[in-house]
N, C-alpha and C. Protein backbone atom coordinates (compact mmCIF):
# COMPACT_ATOMS: atom_id res chain seq x y z
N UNK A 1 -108.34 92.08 185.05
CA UNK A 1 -109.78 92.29 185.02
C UNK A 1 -110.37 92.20 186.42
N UNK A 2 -109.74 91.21 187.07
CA UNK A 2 -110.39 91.06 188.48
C UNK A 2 -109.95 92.33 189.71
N UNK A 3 -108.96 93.02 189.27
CA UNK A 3 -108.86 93.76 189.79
C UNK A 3 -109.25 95.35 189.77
N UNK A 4 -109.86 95.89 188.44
CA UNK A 4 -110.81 96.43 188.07
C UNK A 4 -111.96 96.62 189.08
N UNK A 5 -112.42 95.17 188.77
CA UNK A 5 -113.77 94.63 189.49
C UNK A 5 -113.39 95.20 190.80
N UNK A 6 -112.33 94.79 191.53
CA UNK A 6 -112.04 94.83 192.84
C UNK A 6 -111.89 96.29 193.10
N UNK A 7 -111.49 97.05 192.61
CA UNK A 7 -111.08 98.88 192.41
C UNK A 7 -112.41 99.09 192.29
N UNK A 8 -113.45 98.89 191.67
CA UNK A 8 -114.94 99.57 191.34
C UNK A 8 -115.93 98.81 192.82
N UNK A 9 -115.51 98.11 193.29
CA UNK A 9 -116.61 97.90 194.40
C UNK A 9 -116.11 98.40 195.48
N UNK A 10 -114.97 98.25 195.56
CA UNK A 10 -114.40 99.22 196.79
C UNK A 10 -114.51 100.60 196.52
N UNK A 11 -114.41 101.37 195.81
CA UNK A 11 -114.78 102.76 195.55
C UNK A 11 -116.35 102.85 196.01
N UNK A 12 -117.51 101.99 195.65
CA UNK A 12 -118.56 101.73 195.73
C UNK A 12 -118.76 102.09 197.12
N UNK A 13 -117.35 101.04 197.99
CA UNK A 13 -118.19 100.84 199.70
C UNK A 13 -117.72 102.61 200.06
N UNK A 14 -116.58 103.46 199.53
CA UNK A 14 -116.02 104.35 200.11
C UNK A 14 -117.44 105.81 200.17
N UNK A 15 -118.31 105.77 199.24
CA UNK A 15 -119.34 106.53 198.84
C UNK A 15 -120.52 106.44 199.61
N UNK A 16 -121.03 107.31 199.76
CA UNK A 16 -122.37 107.13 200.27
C UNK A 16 -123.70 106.61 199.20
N UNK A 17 -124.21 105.69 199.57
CA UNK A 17 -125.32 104.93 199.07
C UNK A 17 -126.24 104.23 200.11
N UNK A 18 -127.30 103.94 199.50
CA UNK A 18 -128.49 103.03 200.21
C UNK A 18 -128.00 101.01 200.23
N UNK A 19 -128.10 100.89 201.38
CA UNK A 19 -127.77 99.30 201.25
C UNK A 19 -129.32 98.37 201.68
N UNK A 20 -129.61 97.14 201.91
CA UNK A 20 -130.30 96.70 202.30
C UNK A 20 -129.95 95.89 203.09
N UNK A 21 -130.36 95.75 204.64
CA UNK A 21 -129.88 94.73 205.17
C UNK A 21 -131.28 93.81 206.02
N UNK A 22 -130.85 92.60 205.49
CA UNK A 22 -132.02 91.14 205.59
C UNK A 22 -132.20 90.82 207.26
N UNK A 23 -133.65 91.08 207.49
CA UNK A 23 -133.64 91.03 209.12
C UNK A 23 -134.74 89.88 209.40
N UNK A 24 -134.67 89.43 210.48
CA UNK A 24 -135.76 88.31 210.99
C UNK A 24 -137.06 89.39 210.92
N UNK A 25 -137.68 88.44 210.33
CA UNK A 25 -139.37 89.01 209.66
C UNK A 25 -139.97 89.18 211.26
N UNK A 26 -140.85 90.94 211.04
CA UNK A 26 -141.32 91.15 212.24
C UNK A 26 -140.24 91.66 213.56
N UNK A 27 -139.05 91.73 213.13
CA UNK A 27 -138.25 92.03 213.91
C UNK A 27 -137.05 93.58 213.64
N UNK A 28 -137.97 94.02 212.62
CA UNK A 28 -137.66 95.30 211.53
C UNK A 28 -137.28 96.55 212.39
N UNK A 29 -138.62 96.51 213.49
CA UNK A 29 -138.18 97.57 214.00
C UNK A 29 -137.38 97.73 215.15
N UNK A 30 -137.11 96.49 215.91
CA UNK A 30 -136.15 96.57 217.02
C UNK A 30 -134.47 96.56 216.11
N UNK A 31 -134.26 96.51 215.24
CA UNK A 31 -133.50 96.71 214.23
C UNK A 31 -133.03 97.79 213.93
N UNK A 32 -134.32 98.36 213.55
CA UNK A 32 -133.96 100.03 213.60
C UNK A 32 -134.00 100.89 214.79
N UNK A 33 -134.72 100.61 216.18
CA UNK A 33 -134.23 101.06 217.04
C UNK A 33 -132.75 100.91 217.40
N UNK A 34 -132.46 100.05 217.77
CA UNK A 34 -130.77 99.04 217.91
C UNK A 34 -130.07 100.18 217.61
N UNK A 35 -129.92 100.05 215.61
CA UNK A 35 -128.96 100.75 214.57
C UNK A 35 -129.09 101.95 215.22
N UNK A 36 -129.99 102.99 215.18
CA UNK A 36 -130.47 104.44 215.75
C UNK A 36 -129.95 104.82 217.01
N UNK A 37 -130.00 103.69 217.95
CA UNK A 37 -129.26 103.71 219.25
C UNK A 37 -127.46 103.67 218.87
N UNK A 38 -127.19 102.74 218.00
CA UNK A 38 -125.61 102.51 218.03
C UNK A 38 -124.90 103.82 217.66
N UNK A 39 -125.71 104.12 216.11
CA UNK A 39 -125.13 105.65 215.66
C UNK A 39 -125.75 106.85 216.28
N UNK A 40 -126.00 107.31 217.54
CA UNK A 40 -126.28 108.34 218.70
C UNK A 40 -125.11 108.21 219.42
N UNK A 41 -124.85 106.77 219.91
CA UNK A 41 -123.91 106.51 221.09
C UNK A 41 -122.35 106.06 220.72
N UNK A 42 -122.36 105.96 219.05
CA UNK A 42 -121.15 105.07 218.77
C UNK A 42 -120.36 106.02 218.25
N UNK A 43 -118.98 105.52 216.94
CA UNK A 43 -118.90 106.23 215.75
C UNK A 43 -119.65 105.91 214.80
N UNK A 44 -120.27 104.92 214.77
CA UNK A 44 -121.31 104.60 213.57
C UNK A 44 -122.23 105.58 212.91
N UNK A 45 -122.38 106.47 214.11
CA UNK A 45 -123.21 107.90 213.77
C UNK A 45 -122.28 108.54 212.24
N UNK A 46 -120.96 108.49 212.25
CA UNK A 46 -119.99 108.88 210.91
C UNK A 46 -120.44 108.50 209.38
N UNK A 47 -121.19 106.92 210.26
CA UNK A 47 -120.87 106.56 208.49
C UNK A 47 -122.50 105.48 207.92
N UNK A 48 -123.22 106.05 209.09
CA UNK A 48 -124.97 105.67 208.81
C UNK A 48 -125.27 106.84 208.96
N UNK A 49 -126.11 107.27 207.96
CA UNK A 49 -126.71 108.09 207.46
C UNK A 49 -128.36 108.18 209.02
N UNK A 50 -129.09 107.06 207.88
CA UNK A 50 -130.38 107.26 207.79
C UNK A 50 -130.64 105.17 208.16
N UNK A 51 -131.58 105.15 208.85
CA UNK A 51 -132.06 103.93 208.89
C UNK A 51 -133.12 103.77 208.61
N UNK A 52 -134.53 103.12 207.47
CA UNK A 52 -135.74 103.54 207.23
C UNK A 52 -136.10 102.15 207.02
N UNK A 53 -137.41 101.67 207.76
CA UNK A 53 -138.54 100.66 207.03
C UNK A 53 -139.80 101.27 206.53
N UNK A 54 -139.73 101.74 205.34
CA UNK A 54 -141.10 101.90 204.70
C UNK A 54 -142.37 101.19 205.50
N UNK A 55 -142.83 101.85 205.51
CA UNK A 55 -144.46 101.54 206.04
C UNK A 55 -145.70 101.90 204.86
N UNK A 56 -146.88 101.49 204.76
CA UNK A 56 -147.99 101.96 204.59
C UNK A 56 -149.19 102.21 205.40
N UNK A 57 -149.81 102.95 205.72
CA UNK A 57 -151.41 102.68 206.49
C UNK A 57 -152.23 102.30 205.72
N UNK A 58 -152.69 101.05 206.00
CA UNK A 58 -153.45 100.06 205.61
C UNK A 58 -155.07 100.66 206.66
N UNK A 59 -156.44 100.59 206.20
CA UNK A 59 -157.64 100.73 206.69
C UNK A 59 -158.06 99.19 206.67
N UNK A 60 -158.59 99.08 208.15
CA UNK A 60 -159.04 97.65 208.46
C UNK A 60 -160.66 97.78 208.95
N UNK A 61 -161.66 96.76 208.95
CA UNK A 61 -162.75 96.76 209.37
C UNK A 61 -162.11 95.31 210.17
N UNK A 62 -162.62 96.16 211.57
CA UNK A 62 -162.33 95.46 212.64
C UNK A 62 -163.68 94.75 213.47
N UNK A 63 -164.62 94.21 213.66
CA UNK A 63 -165.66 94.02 214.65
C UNK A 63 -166.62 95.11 213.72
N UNK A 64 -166.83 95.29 212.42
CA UNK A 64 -167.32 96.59 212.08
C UNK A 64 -166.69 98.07 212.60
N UNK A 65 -165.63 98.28 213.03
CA UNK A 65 -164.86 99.33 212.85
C UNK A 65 -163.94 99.34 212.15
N UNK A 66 -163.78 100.43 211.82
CA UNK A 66 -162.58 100.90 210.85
C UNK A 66 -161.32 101.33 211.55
N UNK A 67 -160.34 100.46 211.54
CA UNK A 67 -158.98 101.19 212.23
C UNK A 67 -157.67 101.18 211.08
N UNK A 68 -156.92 102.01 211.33
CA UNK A 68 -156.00 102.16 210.80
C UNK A 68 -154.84 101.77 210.96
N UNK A 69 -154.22 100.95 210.15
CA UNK A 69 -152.89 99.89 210.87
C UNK A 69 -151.29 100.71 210.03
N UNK A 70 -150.58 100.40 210.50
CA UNK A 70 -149.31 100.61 209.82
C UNK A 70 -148.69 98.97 209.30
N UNK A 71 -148.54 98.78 208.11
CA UNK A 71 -147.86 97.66 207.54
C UNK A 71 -146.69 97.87 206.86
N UNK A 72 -145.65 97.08 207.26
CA UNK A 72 -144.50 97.11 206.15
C UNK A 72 -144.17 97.03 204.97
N UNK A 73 -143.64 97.67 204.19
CA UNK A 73 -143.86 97.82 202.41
C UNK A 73 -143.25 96.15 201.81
N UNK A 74 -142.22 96.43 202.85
CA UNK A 74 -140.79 95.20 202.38
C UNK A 74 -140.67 94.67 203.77
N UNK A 75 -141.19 93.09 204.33
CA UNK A 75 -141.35 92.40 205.35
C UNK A 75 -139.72 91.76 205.25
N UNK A 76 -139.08 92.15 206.40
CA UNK A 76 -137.73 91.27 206.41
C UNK A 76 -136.43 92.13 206.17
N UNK A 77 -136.66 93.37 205.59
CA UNK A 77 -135.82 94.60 205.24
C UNK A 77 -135.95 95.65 206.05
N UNK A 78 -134.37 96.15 206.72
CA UNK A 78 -134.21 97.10 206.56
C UNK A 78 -133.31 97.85 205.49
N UNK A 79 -133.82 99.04 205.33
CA UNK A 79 -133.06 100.03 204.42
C UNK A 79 -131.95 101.34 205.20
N UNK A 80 -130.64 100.80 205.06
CA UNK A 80 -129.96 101.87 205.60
C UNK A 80 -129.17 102.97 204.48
N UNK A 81 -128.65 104.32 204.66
CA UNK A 81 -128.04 105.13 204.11
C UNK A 81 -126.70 104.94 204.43
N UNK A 82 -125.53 104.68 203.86
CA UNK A 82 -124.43 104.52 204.60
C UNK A 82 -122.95 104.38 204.07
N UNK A 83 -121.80 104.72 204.34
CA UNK A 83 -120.39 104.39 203.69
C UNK A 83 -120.33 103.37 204.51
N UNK A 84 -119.91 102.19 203.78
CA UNK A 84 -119.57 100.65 204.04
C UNK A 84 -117.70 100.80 203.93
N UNK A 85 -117.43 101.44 204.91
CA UNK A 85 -116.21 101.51 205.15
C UNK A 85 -115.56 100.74 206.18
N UNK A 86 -114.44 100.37 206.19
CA UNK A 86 -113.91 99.50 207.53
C UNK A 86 -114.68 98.35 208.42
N UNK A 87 -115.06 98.92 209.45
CA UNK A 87 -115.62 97.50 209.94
C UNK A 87 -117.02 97.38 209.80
N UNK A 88 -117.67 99.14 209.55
CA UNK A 88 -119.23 99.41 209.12
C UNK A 88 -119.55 97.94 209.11
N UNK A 89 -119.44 96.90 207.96
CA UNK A 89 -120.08 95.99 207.56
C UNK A 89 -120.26 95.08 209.17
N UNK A 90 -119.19 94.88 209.33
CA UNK A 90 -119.40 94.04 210.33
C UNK A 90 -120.62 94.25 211.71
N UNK A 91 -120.17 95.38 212.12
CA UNK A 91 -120.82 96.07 212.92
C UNK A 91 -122.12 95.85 212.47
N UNK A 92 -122.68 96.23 211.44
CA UNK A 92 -124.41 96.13 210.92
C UNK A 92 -124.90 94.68 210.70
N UNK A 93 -123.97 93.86 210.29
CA UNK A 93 -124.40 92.48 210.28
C UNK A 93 -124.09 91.68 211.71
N UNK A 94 -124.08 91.92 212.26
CA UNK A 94 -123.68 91.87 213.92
C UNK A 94 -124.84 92.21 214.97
N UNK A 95 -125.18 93.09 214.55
CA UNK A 95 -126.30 93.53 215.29
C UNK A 95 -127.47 92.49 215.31
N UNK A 96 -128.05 92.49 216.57
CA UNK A 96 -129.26 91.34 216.69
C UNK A 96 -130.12 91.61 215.78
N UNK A 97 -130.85 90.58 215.24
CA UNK A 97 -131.56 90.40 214.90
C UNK A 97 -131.14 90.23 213.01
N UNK A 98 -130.55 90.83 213.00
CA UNK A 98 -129.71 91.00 211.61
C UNK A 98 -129.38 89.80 210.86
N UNK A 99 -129.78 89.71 209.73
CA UNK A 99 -129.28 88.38 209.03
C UNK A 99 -127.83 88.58 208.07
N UNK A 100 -128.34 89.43 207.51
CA UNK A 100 -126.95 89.73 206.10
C UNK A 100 -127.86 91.35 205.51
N UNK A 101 -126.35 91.38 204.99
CA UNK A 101 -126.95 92.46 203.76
C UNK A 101 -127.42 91.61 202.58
N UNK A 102 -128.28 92.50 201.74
CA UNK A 102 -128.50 92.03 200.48
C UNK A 102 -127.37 91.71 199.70
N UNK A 103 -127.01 90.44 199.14
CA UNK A 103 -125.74 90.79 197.91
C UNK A 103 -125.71 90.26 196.61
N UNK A 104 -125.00 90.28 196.44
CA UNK A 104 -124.81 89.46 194.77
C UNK A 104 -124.56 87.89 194.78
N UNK A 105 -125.66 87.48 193.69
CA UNK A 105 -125.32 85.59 194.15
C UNK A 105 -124.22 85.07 194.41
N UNK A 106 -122.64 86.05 193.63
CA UNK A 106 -121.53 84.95 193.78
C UNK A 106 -120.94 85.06 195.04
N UNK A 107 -120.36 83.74 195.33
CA UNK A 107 -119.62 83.82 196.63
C UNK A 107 -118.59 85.10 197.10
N UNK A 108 -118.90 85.35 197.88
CA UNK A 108 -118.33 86.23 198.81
C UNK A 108 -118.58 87.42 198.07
N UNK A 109 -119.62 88.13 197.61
CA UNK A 109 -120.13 89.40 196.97
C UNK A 109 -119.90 90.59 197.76
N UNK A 110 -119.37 91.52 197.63
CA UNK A 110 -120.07 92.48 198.41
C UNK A 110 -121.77 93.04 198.25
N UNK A 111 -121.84 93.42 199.51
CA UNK A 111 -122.99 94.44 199.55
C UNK A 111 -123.70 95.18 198.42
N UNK A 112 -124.98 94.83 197.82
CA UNK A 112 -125.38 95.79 196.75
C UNK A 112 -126.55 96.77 197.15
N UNK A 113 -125.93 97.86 196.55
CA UNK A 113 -126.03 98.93 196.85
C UNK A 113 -127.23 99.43 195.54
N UNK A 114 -128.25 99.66 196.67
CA UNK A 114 -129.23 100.43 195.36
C UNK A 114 -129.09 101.42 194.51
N UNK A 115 -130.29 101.16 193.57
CA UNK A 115 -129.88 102.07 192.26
C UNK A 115 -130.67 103.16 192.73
N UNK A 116 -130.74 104.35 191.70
CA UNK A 116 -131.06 105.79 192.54
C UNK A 116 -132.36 105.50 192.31
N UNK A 117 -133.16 104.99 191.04
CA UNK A 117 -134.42 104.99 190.68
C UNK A 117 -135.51 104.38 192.06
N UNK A 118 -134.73 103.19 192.37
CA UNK A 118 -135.30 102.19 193.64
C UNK A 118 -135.11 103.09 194.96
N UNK A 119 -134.14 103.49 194.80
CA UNK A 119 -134.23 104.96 196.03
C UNK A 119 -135.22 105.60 196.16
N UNK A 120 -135.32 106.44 195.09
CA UNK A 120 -136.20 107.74 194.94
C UNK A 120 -137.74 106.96 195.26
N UNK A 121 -138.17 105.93 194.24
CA UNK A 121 -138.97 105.28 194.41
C UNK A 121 -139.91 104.77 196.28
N UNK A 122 -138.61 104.25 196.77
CA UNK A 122 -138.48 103.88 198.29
C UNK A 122 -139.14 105.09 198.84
N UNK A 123 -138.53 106.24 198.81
CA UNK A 123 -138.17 107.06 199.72
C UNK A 123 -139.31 107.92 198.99
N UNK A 124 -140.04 107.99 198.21
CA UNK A 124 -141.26 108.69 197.60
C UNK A 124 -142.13 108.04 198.68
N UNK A 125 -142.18 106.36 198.51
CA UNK A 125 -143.52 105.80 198.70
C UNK A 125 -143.33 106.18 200.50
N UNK A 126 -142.33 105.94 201.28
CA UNK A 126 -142.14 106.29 202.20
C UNK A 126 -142.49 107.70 202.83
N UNK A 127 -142.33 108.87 202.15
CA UNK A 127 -142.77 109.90 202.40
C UNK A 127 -144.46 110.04 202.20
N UNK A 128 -145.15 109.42 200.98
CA UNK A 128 -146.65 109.18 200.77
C UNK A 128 -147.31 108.73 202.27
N UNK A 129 -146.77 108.25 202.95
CA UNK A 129 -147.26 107.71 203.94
C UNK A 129 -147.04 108.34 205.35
N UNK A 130 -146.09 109.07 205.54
CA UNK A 130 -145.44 109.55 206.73
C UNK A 130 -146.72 110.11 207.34
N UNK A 131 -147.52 111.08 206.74
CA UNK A 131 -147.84 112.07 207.75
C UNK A 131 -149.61 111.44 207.38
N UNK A 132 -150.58 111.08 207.79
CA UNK A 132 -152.03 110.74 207.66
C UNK A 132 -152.67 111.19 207.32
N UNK A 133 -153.61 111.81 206.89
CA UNK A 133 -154.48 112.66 207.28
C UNK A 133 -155.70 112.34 208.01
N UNK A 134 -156.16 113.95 208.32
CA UNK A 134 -156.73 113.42 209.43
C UNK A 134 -158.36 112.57 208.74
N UNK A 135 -158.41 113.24 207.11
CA UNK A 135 -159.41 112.65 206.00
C UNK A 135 -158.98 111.60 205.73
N UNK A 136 -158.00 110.48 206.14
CA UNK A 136 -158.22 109.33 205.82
C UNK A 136 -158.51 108.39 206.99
N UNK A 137 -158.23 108.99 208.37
CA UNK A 137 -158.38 108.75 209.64
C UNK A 137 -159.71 108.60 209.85
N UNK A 138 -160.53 109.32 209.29
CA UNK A 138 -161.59 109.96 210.28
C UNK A 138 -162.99 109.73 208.68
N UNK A 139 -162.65 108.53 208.26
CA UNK A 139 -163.43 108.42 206.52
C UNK A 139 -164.88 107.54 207.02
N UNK A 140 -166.10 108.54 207.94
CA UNK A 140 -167.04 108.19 208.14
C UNK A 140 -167.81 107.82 207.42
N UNK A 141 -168.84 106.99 207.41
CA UNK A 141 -169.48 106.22 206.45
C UNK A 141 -170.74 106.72 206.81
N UNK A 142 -171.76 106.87 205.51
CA UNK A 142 -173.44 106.89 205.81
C UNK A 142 -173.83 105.81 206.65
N UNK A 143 -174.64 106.14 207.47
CA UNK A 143 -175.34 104.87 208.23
C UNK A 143 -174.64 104.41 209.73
N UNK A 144 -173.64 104.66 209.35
CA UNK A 144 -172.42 104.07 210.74
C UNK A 144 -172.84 104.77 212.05
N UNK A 145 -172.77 103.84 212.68
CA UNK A 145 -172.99 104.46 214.75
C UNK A 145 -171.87 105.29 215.16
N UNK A 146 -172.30 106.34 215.11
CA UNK A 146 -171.29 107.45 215.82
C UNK A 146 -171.53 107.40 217.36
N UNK A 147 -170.47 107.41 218.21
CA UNK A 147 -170.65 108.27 219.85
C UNK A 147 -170.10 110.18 220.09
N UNK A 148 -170.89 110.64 220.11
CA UNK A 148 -170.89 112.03 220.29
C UNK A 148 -169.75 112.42 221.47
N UNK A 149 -168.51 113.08 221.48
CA UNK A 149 -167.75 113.04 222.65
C UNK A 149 -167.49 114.70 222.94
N UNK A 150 -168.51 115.45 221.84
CA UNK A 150 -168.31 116.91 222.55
C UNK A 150 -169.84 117.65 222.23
N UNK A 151 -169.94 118.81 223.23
CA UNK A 151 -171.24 119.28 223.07
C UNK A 151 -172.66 118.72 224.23
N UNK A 152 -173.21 119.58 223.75
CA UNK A 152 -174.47 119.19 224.95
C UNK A 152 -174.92 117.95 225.01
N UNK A 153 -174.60 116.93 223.74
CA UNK A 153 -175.11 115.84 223.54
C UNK A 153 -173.54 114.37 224.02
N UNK A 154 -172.84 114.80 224.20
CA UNK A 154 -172.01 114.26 224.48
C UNK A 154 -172.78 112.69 225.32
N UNK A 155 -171.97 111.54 224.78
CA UNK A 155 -172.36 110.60 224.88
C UNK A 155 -173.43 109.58 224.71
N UNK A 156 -174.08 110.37 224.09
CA UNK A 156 -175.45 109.83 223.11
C UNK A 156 -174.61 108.98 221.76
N UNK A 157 -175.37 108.18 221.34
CA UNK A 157 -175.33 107.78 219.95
C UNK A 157 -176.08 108.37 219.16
N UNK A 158 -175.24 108.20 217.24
CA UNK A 158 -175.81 109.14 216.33
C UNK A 158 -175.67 108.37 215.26
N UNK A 159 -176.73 108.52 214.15
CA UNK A 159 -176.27 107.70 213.32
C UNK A 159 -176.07 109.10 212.11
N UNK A 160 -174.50 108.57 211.30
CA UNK A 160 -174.31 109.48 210.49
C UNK A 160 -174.98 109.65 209.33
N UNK A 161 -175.80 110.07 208.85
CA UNK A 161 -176.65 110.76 207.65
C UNK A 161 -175.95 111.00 206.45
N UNK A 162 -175.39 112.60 206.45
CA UNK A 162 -174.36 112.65 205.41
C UNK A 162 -173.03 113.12 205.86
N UNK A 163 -171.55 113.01 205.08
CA UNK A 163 -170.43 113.42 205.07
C UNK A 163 -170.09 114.13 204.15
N UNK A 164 -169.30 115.06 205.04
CA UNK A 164 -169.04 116.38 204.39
C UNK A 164 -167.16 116.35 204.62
N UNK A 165 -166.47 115.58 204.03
CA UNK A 165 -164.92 114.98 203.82
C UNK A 165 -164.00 116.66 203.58
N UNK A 166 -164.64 117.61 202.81
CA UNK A 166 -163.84 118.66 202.59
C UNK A 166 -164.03 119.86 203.30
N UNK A 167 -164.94 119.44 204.32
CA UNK A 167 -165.16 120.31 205.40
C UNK A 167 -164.75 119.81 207.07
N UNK A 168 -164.33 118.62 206.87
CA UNK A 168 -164.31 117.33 207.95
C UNK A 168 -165.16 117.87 208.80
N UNK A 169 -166.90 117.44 208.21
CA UNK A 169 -167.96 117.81 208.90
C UNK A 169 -168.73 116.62 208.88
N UNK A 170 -169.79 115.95 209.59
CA UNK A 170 -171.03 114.99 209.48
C UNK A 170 -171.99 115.68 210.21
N UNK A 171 -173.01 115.36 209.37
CA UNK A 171 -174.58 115.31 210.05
C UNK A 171 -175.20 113.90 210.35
N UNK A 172 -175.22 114.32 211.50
CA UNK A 172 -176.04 113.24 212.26
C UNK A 172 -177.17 113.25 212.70
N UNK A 173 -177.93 111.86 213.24
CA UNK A 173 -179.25 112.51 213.68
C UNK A 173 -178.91 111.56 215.03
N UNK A 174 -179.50 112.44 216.34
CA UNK A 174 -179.15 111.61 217.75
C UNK A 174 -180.98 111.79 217.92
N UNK A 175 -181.22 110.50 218.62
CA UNK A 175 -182.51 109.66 219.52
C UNK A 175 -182.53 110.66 220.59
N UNK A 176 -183.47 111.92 220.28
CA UNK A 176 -183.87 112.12 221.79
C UNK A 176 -185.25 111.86 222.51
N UNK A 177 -185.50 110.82 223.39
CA UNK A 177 -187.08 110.87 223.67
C UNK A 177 -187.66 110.07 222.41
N UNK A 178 -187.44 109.35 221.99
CA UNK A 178 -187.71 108.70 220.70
C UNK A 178 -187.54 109.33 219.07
N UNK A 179 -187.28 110.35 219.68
CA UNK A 179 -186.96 111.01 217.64
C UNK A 179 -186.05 111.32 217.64
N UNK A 180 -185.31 111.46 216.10
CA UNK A 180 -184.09 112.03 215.62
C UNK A 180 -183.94 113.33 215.55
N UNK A 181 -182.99 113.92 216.04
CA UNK A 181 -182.63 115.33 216.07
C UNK A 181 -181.19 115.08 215.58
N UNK A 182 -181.88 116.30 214.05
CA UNK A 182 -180.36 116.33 213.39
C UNK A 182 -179.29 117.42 213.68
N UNK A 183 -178.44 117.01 213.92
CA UNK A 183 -177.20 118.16 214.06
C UNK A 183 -175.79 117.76 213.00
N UNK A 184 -175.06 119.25 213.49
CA UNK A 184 -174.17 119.08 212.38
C UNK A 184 -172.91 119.13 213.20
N UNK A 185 -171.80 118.21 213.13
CA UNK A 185 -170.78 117.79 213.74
C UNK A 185 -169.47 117.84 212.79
N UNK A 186 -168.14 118.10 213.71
CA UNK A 186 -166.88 117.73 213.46
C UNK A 186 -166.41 116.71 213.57
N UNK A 187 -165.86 116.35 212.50
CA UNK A 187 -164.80 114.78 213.03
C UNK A 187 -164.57 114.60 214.20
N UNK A 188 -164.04 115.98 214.77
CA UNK A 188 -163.42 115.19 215.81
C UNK A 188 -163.97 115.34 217.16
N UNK A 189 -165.80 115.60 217.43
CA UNK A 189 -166.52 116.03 217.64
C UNK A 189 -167.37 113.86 217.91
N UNK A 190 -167.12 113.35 217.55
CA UNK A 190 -167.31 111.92 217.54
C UNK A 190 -166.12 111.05 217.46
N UNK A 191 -166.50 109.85 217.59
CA UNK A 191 -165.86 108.66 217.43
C UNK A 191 -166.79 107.53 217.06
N UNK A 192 -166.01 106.35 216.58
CA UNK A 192 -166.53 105.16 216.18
C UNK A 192 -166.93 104.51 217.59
N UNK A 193 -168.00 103.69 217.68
CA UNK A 193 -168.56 102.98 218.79
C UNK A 193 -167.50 101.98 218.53
């Protein structure tokens, strides 16, 4: 029976699959630089795929601005693609910063290797996030202090009136001489003070 066991996890490491490997929190991405550097310059390039930390963009009100942060999905993980063949293991748990792979509670486990659902899942939420837009970037608010950075009015302040999100347009009204003069602006036609 134990050797079964032993025939089915080794077939396991010979395949390509997703592993997880446990990194000092905050230290995710010199991790994945490192790995990215080793398999360019090594043979490791053979048998790592893909090295990925999920991210999200998180919207922050900062001082009353709105900025946009990148946060980690899974703090302490990286996620690699990879055949856990030969010394692979060693080599990845070796690397600075690196704690272990994920494994199975019993002593001396190998490496567990995700299921496809937690993959697809991963690598969905990971793609949701990759690219920004420039409508979630640029999600002006009624009332908010705009600085004008193109046009005749350039460098005046404006306060935004209404938003127009499916046109990435605002109307503003800018102080000239004491009154508001409304105009109609591009996103990217302003910025946040």
């Amino acid at each position: 029976m134990a050797d079964d066991k032993t025939a089915t996890s080794e077939k396991a490491r010979t395949t390509r699959g997703w592993y997880v490997l446990r990194a000092i929190s905050g230290k995710e991405a010199k991790v994945k630089e490192v790995l990215d550097a080793m398999c360019a310059n090594t043979n490791l390039g053979k048998y790592v795929f893909q090295v990925l930390i999920p991210t999200e963009k998180v919207l922050q009100v900062r001082g009353g601005k709105k900025v946009v942060k990148e946060r980690n999905l899974y703090s302490g993980y990286v996620f690699v693609e990879a055949i856990l063949t030969g010394e692979v293991i060693m080599e990845l748990t070796n690397t600075s910063n690196v704690i272990d792979f994920l494994r199975g509670r019993e002593k001396g486990a190998a490496p567990e290797r995700l299921r496809e659902a937690e993959v697809m899942r991963m690598l969905g939420t990971a793609d949701q996030f990759a690219d920004p837009t420039e409508e979630g970037v640029n999600d002006f608010m009624v009332g908010e202090t705009v600085k004008v950075t193109e046009g005749a009015f350039q460098g005046f302040s404006a306060v935004v009136e209404e938003v127009y999100p499916d046109k990435k347009k605002l109307k503003v009204s800018v102080k000239i001489f004491g009154r508001k003069t409304p105009m109609e602006l591009t996103n990217l036609q302003v910025e946040r003070e």
